[in-house]
C-alpha atoms as a PDB file:
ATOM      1  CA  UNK A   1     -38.738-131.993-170.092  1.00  0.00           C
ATOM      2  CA  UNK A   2     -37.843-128.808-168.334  1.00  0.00           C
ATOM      3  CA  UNK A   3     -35.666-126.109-171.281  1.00  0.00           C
ATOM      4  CA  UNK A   4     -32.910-125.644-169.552  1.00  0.00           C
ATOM      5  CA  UNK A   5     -32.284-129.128-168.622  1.00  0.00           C
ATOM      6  CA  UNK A   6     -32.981-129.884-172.678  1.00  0.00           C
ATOM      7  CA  UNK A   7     -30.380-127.051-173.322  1.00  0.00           C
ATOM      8  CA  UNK A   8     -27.671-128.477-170.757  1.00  0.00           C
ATOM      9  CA  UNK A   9     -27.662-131.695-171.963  1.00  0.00           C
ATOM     10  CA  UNK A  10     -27.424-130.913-175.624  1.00  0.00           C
ATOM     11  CA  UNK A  11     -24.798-128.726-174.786  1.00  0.00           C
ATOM     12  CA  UNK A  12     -22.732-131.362-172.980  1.00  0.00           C
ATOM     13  CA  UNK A  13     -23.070-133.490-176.206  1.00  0.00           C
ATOM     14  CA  UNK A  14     -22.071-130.306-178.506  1.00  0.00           C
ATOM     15  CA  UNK A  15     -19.061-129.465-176.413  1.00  0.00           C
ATOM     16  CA  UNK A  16     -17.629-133.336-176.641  1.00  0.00           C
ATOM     17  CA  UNK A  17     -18.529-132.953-180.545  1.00  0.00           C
ATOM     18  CA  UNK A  18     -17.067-129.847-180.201  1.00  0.00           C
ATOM     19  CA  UNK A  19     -13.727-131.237-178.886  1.00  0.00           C
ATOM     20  CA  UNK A  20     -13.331-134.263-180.792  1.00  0.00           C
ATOM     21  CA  UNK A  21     -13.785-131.883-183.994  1.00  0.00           C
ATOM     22  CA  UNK A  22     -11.269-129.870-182.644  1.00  0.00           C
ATOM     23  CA  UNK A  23      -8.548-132.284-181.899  1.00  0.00           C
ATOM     24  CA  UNK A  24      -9.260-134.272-185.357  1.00  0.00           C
ATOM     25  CA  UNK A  25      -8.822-131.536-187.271  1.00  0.00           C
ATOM     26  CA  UNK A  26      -5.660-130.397-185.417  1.00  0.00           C
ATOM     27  CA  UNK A  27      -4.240-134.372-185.936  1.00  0.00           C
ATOM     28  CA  UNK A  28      -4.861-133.445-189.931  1.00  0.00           C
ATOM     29  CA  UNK A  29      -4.219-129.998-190.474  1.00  0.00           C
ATOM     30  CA  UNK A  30      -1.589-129.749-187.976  1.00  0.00           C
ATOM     31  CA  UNK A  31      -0.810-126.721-185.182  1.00  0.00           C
ATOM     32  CA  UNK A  32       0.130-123.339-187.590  1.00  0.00           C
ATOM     33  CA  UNK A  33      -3.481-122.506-188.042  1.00  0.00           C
ATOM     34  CA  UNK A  34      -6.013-122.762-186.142  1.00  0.00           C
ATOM     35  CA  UNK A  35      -7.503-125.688-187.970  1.00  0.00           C
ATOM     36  CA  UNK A  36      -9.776-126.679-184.919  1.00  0.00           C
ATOM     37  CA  UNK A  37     -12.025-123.556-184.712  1.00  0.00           C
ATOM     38  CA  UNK A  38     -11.914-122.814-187.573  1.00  0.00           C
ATOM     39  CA  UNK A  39     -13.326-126.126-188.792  1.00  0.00           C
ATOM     40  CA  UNK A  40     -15.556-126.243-186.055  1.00  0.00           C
ATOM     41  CA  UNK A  41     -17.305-122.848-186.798  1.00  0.00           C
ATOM     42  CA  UNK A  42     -17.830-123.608-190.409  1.00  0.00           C
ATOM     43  CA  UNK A  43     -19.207-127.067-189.718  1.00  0.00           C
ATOM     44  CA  UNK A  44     -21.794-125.792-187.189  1.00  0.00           C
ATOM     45  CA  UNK A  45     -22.501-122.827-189.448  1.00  0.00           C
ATOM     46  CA  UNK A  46     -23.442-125.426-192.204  1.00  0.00           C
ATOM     47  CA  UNK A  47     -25.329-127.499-189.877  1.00  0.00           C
ATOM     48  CA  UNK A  48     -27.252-124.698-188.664  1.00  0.00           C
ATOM     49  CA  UNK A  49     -27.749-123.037-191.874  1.00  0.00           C
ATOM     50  CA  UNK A  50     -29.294-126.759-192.924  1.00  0.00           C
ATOM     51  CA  UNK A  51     -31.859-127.044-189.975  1.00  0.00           C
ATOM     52  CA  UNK A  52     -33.179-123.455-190.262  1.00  0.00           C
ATOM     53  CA  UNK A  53     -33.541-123.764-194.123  1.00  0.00           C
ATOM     54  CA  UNK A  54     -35.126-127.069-193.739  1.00  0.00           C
ATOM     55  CA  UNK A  55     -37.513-124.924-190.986  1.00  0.00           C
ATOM     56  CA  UNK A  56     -38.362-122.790-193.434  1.00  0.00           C
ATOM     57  CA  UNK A  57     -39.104-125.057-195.462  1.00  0.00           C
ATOM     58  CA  UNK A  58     -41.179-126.869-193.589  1.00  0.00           C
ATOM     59  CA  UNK A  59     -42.896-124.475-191.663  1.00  0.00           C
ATOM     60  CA  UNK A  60     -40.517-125.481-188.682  1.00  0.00           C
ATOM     61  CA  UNK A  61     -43.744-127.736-187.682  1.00  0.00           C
ATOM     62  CA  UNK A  62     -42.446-131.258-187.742  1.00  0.00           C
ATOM     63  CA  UNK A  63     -40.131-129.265-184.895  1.00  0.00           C
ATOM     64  CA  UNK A  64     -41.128-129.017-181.368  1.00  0.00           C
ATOM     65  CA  UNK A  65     -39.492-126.416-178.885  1.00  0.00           C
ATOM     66  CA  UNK A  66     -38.002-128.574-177.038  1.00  0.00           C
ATOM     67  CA  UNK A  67     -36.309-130.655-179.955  1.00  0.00           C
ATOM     68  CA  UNK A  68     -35.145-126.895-181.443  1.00  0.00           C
ATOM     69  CA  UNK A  69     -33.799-126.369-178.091  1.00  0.00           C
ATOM     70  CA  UNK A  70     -32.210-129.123-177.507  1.00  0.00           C
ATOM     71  CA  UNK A  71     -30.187-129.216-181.547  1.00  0.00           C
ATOM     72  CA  UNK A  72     -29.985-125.476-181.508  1.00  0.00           C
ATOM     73  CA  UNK A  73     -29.322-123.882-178.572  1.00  0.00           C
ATOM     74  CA  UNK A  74     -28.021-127.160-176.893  1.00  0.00           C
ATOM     75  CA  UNK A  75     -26.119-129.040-178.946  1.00  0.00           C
ATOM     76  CA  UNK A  76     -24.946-126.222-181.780  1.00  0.00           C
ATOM     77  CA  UNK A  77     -24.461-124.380-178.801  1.00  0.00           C
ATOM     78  CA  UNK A  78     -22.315-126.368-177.126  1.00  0.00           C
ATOM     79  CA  UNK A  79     -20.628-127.159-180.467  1.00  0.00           C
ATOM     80  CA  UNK A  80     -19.821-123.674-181.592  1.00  0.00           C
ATOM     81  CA  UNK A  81     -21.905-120.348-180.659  1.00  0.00           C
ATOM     82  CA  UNK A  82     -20.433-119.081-183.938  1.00  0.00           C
ATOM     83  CA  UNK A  83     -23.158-120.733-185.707  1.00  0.00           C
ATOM     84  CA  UNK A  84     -25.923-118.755-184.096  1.00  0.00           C
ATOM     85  CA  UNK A  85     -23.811-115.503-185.131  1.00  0.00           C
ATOM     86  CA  UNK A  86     -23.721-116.490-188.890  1.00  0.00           C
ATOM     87  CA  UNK A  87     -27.302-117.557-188.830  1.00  0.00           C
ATOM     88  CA  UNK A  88     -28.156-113.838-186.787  1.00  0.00           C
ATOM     89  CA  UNK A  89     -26.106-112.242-190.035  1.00  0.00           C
ATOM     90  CA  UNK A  90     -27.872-113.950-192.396  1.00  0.00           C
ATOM     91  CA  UNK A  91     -31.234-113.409-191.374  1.00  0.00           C
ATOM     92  CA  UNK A  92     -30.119-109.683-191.125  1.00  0.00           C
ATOM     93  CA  UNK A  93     -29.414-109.684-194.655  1.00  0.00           C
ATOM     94  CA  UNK A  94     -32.018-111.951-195.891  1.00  0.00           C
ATOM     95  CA  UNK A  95     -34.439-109.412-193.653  1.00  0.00           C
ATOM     96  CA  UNK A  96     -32.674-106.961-196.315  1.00  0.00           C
ATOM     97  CA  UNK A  97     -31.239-104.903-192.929  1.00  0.00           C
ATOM     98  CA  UNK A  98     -27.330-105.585-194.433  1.00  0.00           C
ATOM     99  CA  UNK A  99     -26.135-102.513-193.082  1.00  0.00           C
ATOM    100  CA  UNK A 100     -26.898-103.745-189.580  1.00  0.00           C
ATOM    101  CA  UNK A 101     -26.132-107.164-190.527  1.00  0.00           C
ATOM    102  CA  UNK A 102     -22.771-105.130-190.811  1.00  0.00           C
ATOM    103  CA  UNK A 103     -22.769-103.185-187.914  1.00  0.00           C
ATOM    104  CA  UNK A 104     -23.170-106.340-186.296  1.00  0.00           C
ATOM    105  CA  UNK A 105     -20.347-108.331-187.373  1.00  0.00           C
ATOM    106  CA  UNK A 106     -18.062-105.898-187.150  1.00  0.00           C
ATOM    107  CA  UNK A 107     -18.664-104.524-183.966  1.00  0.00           C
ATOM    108  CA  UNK A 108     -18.964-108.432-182.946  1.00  0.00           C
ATOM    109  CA  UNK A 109     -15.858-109.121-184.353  1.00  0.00           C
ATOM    110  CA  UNK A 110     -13.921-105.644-182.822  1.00  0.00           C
ATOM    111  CA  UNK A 111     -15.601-105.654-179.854  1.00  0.00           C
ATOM    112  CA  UNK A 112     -14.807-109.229-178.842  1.00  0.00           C
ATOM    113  CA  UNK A 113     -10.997-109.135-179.985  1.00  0.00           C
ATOM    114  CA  UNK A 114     -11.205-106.002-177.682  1.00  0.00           C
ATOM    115  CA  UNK A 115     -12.592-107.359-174.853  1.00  0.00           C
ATOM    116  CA  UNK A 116      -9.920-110.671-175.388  1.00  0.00           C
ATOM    117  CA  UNK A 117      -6.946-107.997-175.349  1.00  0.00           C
ATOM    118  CA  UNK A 118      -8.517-106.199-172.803  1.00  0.00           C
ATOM    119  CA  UNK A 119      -8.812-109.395-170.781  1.00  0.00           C
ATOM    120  CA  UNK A 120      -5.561-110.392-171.066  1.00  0.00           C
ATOM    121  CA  UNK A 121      -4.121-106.863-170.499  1.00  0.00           C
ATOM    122  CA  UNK A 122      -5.972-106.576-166.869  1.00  0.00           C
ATOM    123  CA  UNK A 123      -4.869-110.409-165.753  1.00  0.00           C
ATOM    124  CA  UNK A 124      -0.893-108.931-166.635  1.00  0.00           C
ATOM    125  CA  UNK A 125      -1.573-106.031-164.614  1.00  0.00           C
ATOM    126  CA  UNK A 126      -2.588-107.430-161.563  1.00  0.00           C
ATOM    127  CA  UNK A 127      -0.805-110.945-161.881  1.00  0.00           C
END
């Protein structure tokens, strides 16, 4: 089956995980916090920390592309794409590069809550 079509369709299946995640843990944890991401990212961080250790493990044969497309990139895509950055920072730091690995998530982190505000500012301005 054609990769992107792989990729789309476990993304469509992530992003209705992603929001049934969401809205459960909003029901539990209620609307102070934000409950849903944040129990989404660590979920999908665990799962994808599992599968790439299990990889490892394994050699990542018992794997095809398409079926690591279509968990990985498709469905723990869809799900949260915070899970590929926490799996990029680890294998920065288990590569022993931890000062990029920290370059990395901070200028991920500052960059992106720069671009948000800067987002935001520009649809003010001209709105």
């Amino acid at each position: 089956m054609n990769a992107i079509v792989l990729v789309f369709i476990g993304a469509g299946i992530g992003g209705v995980l992603r929001y049934a995640s969401y809205e459960a843990a909003m029901r539990v944890f209620g609307m102070h916090f934000p409950s849903g991401t944040f129990v989404v990212n660590v979920v999908g961080s665990f799962v994808i920390g599992c599968i790439a250790g299990w990889m490892a493990m394994k050699g990542g044969a018992s794997w095809t592309t398409p079926a690591r497309l279509f968990v990985m990139a498709g469905i723990l895509g869809g799900f949260t794409t915070f899970s590929s950055f926490s799996l990029d920072t680890a294998m920065l730091v288990h590569r022993g590069e931890v000062g990029l690995a920290a370059l990395y998530v901070g200028g991920s982190v500052a960059l992106s809550l720069t671009a948000v505000f800067g987002g935001l500012a520009l649809v003010r301005a001209v709105a």
